[in-house]
N, C-alpha and C. Protein backbone atom coordinates (compact mmCIF):
# COMPACT_ATOMS: atom_id res chain seq x y z
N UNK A 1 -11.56 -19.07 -29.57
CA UNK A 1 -11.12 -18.13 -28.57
C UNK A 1 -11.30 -16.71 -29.12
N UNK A 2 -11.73 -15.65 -28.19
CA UNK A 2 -11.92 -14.62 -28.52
C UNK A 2 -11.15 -13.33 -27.83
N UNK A 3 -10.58 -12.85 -29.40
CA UNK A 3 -9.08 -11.87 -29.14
C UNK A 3 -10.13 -10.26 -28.86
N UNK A 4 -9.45 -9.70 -27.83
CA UNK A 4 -9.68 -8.26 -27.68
C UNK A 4 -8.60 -7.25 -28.24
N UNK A 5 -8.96 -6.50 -28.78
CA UNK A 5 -8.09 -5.48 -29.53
C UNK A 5 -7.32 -4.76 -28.34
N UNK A 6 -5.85 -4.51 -28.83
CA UNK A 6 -5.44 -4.10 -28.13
C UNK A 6 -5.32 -2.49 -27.64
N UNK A 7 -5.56 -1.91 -26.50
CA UNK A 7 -6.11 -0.82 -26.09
C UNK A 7 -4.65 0.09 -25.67
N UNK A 8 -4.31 1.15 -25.98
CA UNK A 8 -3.29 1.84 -25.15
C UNK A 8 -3.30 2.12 -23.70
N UNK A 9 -2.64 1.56 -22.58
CA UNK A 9 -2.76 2.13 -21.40
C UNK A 9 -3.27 3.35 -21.07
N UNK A 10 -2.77 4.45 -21.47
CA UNK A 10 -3.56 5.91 -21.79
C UNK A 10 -5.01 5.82 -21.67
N UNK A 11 -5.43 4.92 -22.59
CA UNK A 11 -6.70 5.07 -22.66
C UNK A 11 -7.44 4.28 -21.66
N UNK A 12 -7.23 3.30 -21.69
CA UNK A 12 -7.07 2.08 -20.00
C UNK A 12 -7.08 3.00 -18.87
N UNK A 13 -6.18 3.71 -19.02
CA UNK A 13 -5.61 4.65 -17.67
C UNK A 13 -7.10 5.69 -17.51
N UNK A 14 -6.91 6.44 -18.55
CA UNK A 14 -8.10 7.85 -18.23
C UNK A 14 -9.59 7.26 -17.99
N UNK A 15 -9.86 5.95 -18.47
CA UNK A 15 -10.97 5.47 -18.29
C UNK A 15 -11.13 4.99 -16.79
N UNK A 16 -10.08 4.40 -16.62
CA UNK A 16 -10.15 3.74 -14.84
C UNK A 16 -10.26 5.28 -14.29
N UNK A 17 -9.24 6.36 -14.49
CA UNK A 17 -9.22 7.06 -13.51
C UNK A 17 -10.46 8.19 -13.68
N UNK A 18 -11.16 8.05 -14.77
CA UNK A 18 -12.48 8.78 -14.61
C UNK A 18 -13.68 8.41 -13.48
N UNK A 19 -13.56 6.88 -13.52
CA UNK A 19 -14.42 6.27 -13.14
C UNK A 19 -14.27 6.30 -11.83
N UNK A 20 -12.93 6.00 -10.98
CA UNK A 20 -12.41 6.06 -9.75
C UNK A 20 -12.58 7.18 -9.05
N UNK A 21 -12.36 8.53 -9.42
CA UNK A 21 -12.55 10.14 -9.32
C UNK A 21 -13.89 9.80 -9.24
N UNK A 22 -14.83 9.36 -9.72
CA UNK A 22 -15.88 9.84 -9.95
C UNK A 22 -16.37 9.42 -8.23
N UNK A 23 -15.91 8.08 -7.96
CA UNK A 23 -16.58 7.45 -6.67
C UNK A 23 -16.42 8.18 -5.74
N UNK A 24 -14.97 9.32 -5.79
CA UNK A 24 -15.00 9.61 -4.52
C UNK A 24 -13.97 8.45 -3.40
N UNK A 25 -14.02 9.83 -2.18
CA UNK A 25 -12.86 8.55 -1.20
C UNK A 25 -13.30 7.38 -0.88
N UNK A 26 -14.57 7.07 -1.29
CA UNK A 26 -14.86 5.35 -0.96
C UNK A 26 -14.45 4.33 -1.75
N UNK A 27 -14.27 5.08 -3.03
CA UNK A 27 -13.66 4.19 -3.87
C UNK A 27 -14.53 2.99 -4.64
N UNK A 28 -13.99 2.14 -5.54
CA UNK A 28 -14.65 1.12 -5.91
C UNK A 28 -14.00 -0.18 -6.10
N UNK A 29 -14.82 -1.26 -6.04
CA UNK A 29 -14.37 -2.19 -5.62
C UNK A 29 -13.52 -2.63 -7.31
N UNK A 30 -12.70 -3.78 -7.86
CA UNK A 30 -11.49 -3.92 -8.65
C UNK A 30 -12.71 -4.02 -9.58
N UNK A 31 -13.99 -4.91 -10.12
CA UNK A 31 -14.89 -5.11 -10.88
C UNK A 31 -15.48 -3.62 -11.29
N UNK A 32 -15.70 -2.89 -10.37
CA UNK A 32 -16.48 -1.54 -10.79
C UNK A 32 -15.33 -0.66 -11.08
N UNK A 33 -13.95 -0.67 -10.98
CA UNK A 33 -13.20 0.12 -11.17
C UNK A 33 -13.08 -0.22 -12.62
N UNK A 34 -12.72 -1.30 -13.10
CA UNK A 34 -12.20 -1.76 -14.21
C UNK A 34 -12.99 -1.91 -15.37
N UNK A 35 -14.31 -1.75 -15.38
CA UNK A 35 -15.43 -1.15 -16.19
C UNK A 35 -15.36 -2.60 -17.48
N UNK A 36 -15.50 -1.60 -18.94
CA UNK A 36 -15.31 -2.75 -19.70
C UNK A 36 -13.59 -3.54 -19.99
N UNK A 37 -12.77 -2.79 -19.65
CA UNK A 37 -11.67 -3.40 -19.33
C UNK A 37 -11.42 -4.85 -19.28
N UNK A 38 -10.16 -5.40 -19.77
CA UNK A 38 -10.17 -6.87 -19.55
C UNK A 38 -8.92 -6.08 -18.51
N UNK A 39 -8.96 -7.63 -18.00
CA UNK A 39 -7.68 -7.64 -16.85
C UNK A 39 -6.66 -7.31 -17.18
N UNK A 40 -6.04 -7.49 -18.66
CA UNK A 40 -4.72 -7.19 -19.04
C UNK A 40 -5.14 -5.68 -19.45
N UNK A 41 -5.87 -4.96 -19.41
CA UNK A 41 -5.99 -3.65 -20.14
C UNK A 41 -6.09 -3.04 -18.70
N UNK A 42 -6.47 -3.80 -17.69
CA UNK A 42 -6.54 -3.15 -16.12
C UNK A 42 -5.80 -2.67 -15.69
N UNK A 43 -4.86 -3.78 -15.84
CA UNK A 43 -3.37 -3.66 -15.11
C UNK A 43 -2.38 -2.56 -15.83
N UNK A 44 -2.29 -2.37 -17.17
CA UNK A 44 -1.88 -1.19 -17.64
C UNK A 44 -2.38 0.17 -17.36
N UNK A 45 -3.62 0.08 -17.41
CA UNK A 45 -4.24 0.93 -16.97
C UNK A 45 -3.64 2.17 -15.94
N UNK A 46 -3.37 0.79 -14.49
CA UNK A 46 -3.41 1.34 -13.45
C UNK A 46 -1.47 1.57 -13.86
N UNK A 47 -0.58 1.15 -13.89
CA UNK A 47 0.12 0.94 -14.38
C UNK A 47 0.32 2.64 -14.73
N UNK A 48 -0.08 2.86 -15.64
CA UNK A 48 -0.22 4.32 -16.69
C UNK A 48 -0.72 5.18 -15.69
N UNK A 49 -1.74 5.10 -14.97
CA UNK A 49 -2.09 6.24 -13.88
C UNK A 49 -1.18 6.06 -12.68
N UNK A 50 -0.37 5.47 -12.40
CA UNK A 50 0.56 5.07 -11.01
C UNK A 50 1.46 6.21 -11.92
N UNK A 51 2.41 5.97 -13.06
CA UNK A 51 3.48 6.35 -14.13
C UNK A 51 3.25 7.97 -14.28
N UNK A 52 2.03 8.03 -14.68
CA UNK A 52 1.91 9.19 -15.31
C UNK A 52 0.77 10.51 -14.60
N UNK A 53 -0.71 10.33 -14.31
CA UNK A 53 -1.78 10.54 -14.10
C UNK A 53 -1.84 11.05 -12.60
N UNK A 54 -1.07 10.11 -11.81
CA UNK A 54 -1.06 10.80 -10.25
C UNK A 54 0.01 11.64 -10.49
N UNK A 55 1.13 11.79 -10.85
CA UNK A 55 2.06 13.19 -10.75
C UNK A 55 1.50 14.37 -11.72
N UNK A 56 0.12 14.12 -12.63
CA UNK A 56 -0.18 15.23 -13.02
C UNK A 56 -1.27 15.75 -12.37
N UNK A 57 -1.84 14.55 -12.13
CA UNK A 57 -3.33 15.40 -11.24
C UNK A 57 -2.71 16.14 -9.61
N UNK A 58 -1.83 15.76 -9.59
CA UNK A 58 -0.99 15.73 -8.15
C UNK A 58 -2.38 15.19 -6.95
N UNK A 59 -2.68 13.99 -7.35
CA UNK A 59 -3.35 13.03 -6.60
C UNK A 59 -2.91 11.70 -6.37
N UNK A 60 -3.08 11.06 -5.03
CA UNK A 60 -2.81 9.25 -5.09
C UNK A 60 -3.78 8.53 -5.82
N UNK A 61 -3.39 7.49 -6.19
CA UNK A 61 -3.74 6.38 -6.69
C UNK A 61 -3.72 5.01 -5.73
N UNK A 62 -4.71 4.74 -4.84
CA UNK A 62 -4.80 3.59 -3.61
C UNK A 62 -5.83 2.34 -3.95
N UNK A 63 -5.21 1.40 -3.31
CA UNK A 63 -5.98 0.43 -3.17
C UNK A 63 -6.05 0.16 -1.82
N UNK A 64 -7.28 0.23 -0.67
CA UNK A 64 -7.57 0.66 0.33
C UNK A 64 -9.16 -0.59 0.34
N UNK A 65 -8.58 -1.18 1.60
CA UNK A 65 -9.73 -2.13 1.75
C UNK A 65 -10.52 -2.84 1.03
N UNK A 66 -9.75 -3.08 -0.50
CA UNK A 66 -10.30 -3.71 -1.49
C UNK A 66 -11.09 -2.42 -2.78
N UNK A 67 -10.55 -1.34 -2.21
CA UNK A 67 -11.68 -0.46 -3.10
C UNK A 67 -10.22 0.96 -4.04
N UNK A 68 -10.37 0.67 -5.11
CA UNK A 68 -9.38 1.66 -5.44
C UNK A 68 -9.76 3.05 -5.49
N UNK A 69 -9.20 4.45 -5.08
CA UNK A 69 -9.55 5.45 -4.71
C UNK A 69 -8.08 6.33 -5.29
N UNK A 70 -8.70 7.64 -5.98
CA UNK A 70 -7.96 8.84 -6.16
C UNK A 70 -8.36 9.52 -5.25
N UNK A 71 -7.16 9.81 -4.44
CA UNK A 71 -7.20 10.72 -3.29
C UNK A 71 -6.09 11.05 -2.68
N UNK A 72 -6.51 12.07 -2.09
CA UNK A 72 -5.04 12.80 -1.16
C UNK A 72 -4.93 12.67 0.13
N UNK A 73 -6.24 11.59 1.15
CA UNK A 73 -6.71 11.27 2.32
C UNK A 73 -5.34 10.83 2.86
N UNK A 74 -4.74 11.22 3.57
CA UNK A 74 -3.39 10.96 4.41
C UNK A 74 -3.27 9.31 4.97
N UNK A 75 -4.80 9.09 5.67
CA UNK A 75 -4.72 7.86 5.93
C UNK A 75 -4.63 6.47 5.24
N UNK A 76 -5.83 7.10 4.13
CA UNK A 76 -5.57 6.48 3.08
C UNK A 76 -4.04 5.78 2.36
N UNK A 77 -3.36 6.94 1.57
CA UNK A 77 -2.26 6.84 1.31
C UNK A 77 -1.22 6.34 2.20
N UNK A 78 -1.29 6.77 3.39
CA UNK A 78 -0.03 5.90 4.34
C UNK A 78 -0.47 4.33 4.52
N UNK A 79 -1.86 4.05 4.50
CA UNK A 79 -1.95 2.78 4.49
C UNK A 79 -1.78 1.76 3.06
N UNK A 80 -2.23 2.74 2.18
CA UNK A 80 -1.68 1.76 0.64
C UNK A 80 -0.10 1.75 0.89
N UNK A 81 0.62 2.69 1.07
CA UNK A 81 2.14 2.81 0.92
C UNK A 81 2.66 1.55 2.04
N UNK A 82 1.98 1.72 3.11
CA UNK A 82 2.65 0.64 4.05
C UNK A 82 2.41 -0.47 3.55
N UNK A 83 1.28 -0.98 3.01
CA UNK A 83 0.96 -2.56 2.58
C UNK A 83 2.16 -2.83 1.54
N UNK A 84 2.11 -1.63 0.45
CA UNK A 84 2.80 -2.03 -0.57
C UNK A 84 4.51 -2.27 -0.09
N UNK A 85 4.72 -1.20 1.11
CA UNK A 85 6.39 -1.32 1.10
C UNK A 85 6.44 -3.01 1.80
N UNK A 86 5.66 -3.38 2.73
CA UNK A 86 5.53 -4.57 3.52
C UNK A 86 6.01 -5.99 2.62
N UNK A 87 4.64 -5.49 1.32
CA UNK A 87 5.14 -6.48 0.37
C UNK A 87 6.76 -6.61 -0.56
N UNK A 88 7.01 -5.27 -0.53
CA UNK A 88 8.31 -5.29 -0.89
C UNK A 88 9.55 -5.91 -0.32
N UNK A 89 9.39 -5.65 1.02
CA UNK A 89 10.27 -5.93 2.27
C UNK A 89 10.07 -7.24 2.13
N UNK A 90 8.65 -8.30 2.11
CA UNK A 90 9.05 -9.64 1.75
C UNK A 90 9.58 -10.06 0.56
N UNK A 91 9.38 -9.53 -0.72
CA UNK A 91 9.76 -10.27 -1.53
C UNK A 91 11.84 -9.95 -1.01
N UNK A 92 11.76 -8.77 -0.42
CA UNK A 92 13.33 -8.77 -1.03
C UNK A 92 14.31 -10.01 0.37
N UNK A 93 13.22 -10.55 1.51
CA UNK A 93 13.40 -11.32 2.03
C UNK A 93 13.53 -12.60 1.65
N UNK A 94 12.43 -12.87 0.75
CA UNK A 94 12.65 -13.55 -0.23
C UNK A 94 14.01 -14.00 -1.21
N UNK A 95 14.06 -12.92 -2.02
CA UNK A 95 15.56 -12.96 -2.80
C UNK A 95 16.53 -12.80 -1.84
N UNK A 96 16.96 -12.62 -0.45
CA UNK A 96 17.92 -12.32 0.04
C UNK A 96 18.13 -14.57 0.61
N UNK A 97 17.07 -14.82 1.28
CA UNK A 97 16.83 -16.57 1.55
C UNK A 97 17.51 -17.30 0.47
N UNK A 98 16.66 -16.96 -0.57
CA UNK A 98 17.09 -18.08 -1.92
C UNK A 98 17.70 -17.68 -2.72
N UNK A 99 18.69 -16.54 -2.54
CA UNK A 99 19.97 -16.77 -3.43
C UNK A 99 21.03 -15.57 -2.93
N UNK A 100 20.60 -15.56 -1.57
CA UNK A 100 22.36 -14.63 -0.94
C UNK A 100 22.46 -15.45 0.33
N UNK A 101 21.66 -15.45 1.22
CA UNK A 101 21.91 -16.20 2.22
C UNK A 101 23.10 -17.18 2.60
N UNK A 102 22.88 -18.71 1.35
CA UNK A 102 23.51 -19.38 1.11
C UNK A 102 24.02 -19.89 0.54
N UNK A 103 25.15 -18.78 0.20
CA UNK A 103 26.68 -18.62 -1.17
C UNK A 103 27.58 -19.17 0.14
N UNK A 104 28.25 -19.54 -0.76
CA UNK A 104 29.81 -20.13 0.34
C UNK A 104 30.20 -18.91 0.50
N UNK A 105 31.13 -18.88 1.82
CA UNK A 105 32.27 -18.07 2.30
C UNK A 105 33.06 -17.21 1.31
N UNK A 106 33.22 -17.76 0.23
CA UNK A 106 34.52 -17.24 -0.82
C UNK A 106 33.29 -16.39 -1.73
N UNK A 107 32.00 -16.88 -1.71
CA UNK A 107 31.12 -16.19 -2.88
C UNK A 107 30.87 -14.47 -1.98
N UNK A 108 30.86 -14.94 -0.72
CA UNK A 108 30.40 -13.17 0.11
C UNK A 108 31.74 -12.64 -0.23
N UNK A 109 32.86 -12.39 -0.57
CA UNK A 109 34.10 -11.58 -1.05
C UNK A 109 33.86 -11.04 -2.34
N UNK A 110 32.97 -11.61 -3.23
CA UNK A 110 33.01 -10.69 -4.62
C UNK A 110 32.20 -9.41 -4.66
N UNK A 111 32.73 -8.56 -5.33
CA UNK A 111 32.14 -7.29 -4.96
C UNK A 111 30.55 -7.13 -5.21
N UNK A 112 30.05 -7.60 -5.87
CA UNK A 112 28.77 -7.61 -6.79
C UNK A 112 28.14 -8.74 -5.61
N UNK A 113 28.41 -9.50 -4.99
CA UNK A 113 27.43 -9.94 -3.67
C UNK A 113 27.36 -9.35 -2.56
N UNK A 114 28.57 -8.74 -2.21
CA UNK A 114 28.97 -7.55 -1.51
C UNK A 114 27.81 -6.46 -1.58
N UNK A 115 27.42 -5.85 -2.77
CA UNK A 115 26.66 -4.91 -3.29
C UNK A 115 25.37 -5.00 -2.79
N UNK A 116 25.12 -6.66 -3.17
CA UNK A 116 23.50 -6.95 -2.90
C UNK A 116 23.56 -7.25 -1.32
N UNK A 117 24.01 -7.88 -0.78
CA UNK A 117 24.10 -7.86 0.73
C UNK A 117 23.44 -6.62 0.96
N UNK A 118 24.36 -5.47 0.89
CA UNK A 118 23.98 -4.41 1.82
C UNK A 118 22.96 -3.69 1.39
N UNK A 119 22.70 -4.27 -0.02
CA UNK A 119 21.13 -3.61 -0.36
C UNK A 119 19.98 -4.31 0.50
N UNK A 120 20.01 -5.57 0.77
CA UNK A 120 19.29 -6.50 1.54
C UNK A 120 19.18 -5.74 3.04
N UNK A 121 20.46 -5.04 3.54
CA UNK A 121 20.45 -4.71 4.94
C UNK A 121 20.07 -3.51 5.11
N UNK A 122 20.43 -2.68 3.88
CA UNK A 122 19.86 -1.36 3.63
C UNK A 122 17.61 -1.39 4.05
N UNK A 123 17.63 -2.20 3.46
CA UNK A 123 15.96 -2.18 3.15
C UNK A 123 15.63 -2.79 4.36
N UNK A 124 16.00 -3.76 5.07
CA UNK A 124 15.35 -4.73 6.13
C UNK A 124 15.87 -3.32 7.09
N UNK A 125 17.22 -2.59 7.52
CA UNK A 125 17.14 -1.34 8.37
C UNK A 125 15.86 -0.47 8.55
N UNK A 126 15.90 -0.27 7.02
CA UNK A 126 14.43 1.04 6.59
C UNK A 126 13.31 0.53 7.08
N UNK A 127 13.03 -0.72 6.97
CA UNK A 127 11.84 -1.58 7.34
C UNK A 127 11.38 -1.38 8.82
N UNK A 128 12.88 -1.81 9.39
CA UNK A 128 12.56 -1.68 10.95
C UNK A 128 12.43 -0.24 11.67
N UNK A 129 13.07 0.51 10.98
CA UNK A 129 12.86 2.04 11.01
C UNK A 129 11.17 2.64 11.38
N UNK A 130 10.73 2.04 10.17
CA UNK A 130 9.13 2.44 9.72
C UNK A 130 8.51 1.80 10.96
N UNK A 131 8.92 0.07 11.05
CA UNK A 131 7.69 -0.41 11.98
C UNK A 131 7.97 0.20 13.56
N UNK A 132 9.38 0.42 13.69
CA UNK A 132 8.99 1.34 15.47
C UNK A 132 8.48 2.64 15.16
N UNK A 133 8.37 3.37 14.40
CA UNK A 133 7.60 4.71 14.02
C UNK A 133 6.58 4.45 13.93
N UNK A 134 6.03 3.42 13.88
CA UNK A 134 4.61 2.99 13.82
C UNK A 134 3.88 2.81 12.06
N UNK A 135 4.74 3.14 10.77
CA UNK A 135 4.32 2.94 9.53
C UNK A 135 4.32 1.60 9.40
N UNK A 136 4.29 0.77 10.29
CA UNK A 136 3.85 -0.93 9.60
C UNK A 136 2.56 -1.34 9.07
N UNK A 137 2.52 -1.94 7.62
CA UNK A 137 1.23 -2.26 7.79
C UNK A 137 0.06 -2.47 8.26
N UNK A 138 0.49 -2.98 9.48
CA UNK A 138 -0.15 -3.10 10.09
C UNK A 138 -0.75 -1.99 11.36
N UNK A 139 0.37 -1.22 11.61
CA UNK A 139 -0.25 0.26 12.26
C UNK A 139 -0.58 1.07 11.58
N UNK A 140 -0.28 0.92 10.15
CA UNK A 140 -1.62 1.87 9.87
C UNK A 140 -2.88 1.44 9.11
N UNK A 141 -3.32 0.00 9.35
CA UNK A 141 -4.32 -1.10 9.18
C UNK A 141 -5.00 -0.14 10.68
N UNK A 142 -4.50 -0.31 11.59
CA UNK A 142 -5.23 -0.12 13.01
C UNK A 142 -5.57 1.15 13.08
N UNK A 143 -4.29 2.52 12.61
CA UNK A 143 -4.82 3.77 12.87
C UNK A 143 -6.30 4.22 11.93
N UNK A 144 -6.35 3.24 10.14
CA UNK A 144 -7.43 3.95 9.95
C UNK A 144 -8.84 3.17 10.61
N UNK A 145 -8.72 2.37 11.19
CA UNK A 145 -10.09 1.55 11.66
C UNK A 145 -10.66 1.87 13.15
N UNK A 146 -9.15 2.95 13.91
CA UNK A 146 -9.75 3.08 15.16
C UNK A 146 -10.18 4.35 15.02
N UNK A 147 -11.18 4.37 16.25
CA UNK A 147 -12.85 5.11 16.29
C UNK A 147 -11.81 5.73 17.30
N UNK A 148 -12.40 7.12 18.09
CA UNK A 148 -12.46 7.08 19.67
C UNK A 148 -13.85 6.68 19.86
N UNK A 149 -13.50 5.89 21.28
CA UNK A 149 -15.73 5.63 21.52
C UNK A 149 -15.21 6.76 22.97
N UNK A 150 -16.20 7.05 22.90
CA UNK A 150 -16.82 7.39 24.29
C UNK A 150 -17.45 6.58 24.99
N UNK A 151 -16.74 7.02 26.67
CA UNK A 151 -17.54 6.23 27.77
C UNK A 151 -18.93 5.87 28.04
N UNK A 152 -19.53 4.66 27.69
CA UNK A 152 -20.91 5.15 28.47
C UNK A 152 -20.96 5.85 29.54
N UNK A 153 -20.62 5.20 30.72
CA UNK A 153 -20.46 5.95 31.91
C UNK A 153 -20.01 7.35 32.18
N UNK A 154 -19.06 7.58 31.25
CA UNK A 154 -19.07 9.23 31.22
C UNK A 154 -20.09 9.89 30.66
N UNK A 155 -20.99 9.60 29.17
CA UNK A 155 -21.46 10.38 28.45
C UNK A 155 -22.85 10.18 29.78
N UNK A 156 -23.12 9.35 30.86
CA UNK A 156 -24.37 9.64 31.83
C UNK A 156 -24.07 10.18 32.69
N UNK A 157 -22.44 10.80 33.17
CA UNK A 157 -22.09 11.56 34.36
C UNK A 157 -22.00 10.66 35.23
N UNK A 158 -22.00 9.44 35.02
CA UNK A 158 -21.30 8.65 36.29
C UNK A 158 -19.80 8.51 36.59
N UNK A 159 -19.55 8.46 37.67
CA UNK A 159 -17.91 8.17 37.98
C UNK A 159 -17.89 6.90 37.85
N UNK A 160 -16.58 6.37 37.35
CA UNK A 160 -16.62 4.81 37.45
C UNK A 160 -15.46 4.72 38.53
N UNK A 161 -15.41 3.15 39.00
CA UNK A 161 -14.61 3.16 40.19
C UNK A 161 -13.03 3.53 40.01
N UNK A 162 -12.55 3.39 38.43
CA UNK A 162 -11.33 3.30 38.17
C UNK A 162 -11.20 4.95 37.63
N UNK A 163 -12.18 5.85 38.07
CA UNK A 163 -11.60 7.21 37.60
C UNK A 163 -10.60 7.97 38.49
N UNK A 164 -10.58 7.42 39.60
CA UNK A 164 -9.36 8.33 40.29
C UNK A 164 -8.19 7.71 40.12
N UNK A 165 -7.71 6.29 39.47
CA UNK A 165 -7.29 5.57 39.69
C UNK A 165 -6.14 6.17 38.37
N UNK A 166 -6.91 6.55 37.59
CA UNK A 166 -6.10 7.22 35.93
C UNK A 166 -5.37 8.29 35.88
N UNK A 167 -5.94 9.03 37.09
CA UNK A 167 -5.54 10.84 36.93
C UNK A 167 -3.98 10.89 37.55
């Protein structure tokens, strides 16, 4: 078996985020981001530029349609942030199922389940907050993919039958 020396995140970090900067808002896919990197030197990496690197460059750090990107693109960023809070919101659905849910009666009175309860209700509130504002993953999956098209029928100056029908 063959051992790789171990690399400082720092250095993990400035290397991913040279390479990432370099692409531009299209970004690159996890293989071209991660260069000679092993996976465990990746993940620090990004790790170290999430920590440190985006509050100095005062830039995001996204993973956006499979392609990681330094950028300040609004759409961008609201859509990494929504995926990621989404995933949060399940796992803490998760821990709330398999081990608050179903404590006996006498276990919801101690203060310290008490605590976590309302952290559970705190976050599932915030959650539902975001998705009628429209920050659900999934609305902003849709806001960055929708186009406006234009009408055929308008862009030839035809009326269509349903134009008086709108105004």
């Amino acid at each position: 078996m063959t051992t790789t020396r171990r690399q400082a995140a720092h250095d993990s970090g400035e290397d991913i985020w040279n390479r990432v900067v370099g692409a531009g808002d299209g970004g690159l896919l996890r293989e071209e981001a991660m260069g000679r990197n092993t996976p465990a030197q990746f993940e620090r990496g990004k790790a170290w530029i999430r920590d440190y690197q985006c509050g100095n460059e005062k830039t995001g750090f996204v993973l956006v349609h499979s392609h990681y990107a330094a950028t300040n693109n609004v759409d961008m960023n609201k859509l990494y942030a929504s995926a990621r809070l989404h995933s949060l919101y399940k796992s803490v659905v998760r821990v709330y199922k398999c081990a608050l849910a179903n404590l006996p009666p006498e276990a919801q009175s101690d203060l310290s389940i008490m605590v976590l309860l309302k952290t559970c209700d705190d976050i599932f509130r915030a959650m539902k907050f975001l998705d009628e504002a429209g920050f659900s993953a999934d609305a902003a999956a849709k806001a960055i993919q929708e186009k406006p098209k234009a009408s055929t029928s308008s862009a030839r100056g035809r009326k269509t039958s349903g134009a008086t029908k709108r105004r």
